[in-house]
C-alpha atoms as a PDB file:
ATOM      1  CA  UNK A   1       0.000   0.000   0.000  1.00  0.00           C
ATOM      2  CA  UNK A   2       1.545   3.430  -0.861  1.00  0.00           C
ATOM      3  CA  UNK A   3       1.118   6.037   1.857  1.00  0.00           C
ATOM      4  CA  UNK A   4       0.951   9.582   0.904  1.00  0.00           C
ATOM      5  CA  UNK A   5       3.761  11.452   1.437  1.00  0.00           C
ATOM      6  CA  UNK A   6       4.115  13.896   4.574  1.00  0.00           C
ATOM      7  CA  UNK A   7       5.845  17.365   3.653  1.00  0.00           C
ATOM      8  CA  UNK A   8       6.985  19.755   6.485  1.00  0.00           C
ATOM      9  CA  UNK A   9       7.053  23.005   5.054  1.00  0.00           C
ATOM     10  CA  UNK A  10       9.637  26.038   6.494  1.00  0.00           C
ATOM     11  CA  UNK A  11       9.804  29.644   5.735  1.00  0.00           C
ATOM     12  CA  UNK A  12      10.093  32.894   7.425  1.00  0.00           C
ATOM     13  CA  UNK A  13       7.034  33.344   9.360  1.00  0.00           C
ATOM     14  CA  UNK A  14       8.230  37.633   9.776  1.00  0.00           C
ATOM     15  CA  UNK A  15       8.720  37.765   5.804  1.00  0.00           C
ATOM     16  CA  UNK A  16       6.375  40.296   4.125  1.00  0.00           C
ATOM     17  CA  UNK A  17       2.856  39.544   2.407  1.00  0.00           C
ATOM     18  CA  UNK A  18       4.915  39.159  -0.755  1.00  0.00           C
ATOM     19  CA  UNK A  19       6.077  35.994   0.706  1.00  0.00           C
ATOM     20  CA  UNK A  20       3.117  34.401   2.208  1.00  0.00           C
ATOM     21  CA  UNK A  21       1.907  34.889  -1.761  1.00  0.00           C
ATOM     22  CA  UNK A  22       5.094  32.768  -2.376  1.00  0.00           C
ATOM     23  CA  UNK A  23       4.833  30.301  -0.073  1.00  0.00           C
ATOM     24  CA  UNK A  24       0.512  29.758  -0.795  1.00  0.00           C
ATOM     25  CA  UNK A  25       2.208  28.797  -4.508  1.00  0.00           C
ATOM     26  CA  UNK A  26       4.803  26.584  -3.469  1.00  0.00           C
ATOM     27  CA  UNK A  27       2.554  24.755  -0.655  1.00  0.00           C
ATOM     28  CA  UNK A  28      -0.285  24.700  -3.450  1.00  0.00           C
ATOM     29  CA  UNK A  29       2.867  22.906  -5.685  1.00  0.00           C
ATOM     30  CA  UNK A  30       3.924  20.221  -2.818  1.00  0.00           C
ATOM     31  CA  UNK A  31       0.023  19.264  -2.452  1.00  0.00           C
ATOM     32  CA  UNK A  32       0.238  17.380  -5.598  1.00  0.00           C
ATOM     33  CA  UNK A  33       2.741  15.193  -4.098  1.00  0.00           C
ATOM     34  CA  UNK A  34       1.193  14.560  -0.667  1.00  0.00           C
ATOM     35  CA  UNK A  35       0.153  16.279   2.735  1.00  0.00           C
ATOM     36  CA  UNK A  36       1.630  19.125   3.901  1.00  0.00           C
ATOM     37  CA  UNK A  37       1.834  19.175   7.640  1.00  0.00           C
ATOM     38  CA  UNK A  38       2.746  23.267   7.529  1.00  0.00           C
ATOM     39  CA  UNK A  39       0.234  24.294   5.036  1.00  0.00           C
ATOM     40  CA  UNK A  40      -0.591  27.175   7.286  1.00  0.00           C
ATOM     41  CA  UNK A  41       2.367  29.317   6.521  1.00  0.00           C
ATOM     42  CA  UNK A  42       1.298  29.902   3.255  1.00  0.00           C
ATOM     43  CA  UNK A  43      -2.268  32.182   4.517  1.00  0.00           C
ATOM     44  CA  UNK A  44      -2.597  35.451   4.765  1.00  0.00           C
ATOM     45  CA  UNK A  45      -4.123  35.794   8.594  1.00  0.00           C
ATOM     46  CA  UNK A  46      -0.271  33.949   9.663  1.00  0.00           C
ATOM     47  CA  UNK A  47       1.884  37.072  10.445  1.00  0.00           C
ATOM     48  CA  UNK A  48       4.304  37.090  13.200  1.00  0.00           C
ATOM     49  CA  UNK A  49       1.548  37.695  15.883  1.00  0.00           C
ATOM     50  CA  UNK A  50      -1.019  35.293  13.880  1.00  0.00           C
ATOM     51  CA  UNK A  51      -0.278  32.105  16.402  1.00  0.00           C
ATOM     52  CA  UNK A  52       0.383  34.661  19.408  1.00  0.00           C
ATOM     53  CA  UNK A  53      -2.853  32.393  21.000  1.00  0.00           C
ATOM     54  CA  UNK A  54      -0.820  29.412  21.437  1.00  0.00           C
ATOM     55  CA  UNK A  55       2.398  29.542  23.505  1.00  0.00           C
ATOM     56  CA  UNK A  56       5.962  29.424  22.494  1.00  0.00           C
ATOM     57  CA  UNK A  57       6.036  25.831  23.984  1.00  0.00           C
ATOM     58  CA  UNK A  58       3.128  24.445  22.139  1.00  0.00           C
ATOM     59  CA  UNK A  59       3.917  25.702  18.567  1.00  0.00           C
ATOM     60  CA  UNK A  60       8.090  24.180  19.545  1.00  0.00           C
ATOM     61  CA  UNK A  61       6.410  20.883  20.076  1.00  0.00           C
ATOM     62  CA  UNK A  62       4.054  21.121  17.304  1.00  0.00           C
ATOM     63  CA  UNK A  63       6.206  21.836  14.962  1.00  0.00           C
ATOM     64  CA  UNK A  64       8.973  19.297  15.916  1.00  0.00           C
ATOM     65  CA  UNK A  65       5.823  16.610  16.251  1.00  0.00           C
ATOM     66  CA  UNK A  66       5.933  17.665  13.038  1.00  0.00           C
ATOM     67  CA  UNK A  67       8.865  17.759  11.689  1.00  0.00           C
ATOM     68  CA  UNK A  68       9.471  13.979  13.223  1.00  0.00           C
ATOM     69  CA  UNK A  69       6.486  12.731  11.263  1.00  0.00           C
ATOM     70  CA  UNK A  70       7.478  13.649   7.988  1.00  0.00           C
ATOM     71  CA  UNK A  71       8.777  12.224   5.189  1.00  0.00           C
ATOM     72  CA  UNK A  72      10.648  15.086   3.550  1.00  0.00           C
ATOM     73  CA  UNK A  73      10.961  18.890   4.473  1.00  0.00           C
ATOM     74  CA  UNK A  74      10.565  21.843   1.853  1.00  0.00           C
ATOM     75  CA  UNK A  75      12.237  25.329   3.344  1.00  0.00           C
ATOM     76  CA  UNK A  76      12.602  28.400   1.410  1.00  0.00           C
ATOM     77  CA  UNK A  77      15.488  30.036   3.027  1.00  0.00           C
ATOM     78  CA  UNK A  78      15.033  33.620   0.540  1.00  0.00           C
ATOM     79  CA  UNK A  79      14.179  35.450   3.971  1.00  0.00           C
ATOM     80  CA  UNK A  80      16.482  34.615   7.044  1.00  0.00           C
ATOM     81  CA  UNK A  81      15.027  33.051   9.846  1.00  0.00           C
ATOM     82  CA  UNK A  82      16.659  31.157  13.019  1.00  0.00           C
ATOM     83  CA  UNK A  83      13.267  28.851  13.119  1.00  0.00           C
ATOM     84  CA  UNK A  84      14.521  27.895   9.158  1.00  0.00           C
ATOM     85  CA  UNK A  85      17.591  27.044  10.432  1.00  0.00           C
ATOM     86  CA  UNK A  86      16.471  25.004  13.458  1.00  0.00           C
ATOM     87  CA  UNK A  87      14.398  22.970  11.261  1.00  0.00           C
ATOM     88  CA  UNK A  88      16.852  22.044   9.104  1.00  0.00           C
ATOM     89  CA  UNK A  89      19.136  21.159  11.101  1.00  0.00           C
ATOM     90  CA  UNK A  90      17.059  19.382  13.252  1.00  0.00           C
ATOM     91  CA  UNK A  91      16.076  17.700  10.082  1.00  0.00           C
ATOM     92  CA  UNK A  92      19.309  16.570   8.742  1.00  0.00           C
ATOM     93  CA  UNK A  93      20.376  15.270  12.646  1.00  0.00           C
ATOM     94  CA  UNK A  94      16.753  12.930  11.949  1.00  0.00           C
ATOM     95  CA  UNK A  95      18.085  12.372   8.529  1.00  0.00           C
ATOM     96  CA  UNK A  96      14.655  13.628   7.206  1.00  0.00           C
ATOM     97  CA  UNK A  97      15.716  14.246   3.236  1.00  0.00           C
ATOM     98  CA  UNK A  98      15.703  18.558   2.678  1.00  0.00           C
ATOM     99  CA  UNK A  99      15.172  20.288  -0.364  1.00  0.00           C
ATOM    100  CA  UNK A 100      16.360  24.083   0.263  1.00  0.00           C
ATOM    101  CA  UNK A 101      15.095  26.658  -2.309  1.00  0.00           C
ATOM    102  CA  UNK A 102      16.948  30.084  -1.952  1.00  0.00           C
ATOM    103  CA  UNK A 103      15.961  33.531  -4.129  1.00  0.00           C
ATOM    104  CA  UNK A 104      19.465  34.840  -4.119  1.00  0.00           C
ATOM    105  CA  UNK A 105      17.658  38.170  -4.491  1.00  0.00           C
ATOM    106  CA  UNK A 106      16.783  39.213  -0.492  1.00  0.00           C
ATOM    107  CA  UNK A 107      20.188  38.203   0.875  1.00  0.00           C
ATOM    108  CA  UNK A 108      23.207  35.697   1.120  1.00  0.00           C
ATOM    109  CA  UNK A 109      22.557  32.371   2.067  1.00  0.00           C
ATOM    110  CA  UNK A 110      24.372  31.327   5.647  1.00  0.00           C
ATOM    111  CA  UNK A 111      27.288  28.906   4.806  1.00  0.00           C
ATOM    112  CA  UNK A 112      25.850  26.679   7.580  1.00  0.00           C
ATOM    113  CA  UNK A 113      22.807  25.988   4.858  1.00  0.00           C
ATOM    114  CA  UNK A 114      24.509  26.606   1.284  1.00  0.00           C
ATOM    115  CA  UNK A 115      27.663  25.029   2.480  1.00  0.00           C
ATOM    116  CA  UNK A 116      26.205  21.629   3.426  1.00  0.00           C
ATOM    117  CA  UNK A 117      25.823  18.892   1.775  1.00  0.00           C
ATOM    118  CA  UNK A 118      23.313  17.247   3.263  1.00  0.00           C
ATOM    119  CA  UNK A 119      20.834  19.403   1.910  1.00  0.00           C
ATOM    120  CA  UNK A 120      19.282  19.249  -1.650  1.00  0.00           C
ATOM    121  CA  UNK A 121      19.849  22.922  -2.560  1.00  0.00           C
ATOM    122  CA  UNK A 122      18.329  25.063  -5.247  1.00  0.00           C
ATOM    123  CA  UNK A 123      18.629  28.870  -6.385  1.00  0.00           C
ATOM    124  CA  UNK A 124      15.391  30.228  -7.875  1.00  0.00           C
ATOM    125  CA  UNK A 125      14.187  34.090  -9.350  1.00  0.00           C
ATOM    126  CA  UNK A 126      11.054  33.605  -9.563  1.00  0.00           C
ATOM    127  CA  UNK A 127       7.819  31.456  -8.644  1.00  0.00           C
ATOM    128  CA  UNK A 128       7.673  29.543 -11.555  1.00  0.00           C
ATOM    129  CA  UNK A 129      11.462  28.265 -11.169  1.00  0.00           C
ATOM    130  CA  UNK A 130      10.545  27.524  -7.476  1.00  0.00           C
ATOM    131  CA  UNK A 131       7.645  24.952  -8.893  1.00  0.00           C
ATOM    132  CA  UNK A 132       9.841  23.546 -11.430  1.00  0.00           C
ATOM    133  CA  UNK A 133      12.423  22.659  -8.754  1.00  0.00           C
ATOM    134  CA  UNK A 134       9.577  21.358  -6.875  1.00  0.00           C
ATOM    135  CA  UNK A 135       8.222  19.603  -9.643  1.00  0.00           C
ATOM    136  CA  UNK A 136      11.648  17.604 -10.486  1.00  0.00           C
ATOM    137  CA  UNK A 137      12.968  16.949  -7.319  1.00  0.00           C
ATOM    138  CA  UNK A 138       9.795  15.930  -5.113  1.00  0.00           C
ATOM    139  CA  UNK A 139       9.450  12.897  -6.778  1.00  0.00           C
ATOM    140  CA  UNK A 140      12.307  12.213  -6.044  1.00  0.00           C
ATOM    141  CA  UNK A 141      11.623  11.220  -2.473  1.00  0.00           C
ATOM    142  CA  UNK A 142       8.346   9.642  -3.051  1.00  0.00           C
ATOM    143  CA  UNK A 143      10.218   6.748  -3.369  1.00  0.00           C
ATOM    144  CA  UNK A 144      12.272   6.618  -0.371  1.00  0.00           C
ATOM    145  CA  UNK A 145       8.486   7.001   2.146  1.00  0.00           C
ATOM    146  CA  UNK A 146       9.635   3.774   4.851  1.00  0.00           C
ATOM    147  CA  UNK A 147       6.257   3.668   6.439  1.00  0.00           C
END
């Protein structure tokens, strides 16, 4: 029986409007391949006091719950972010598989991510590149689910 596959999501949850636009088209992209557990980031009510309801604690363990449970994580990295970072490397110490997609365009990349090479990493311009990437290295993975 194939199980659908389980995609944590990561971006910048201070990035601008702009890129909660972004990230709506990129989620809407990894959809087509299975669930994603973070589809949340990519709506317009999330801004950096949209989960101020729930306590730091709860949204750490949800997210790691999370992050645990999945099969593959997504991050777009375009907008620094500690949390980005945290994920990832939490991800990589679980050996969860990471595609990284990067617009070049808002800042330089930390080493730490760019300079790994754990982590599947892609440079995009624009939305459409960021599906493409999607689209050709998602599969990818779907093949490596060990449920």
């Amino acid at each position: 029986m194939k199980f659908p596959m389980r995609i944590y999501f990561s971006g910048s949850i201070r990035g601008s409007e702009e890129d909660v636009k972004i990230y709506h088209k990129l989620i809407a992209a990894l959809q087509n391949y299975g669930d994603v557990l973070t589809e949340h980031l990519g709506r317009h009510l999330l801004t950096a006091k949209g989960q101020s309801h729930f306590s730091d604690k709860f949204v750490h363990d949800r997210d790691i719950g999370w992050l645990k449970s999945s099969d593959l994580i997504v991050a777009d990295t375009s907008i620094p972010s500690l949390g980005v970072g945290y994920e990832l490397a939490y991800a990589e110490q679980l050996q969860i598989p990471a595609i990284v997609l990067n617009n070049p365009k808002h800042k330089n990349l930390s080493a730490m991510i760019k300079g790994s090479q754990y982590f599947n990493y892609h440079q995009y311009h624009n939305t459409s590149e960021a599906i493409e990437i999607i689209n050709q290295e998602v599969p990818k993975y779907q093949k490596q689910i060990k449920r």
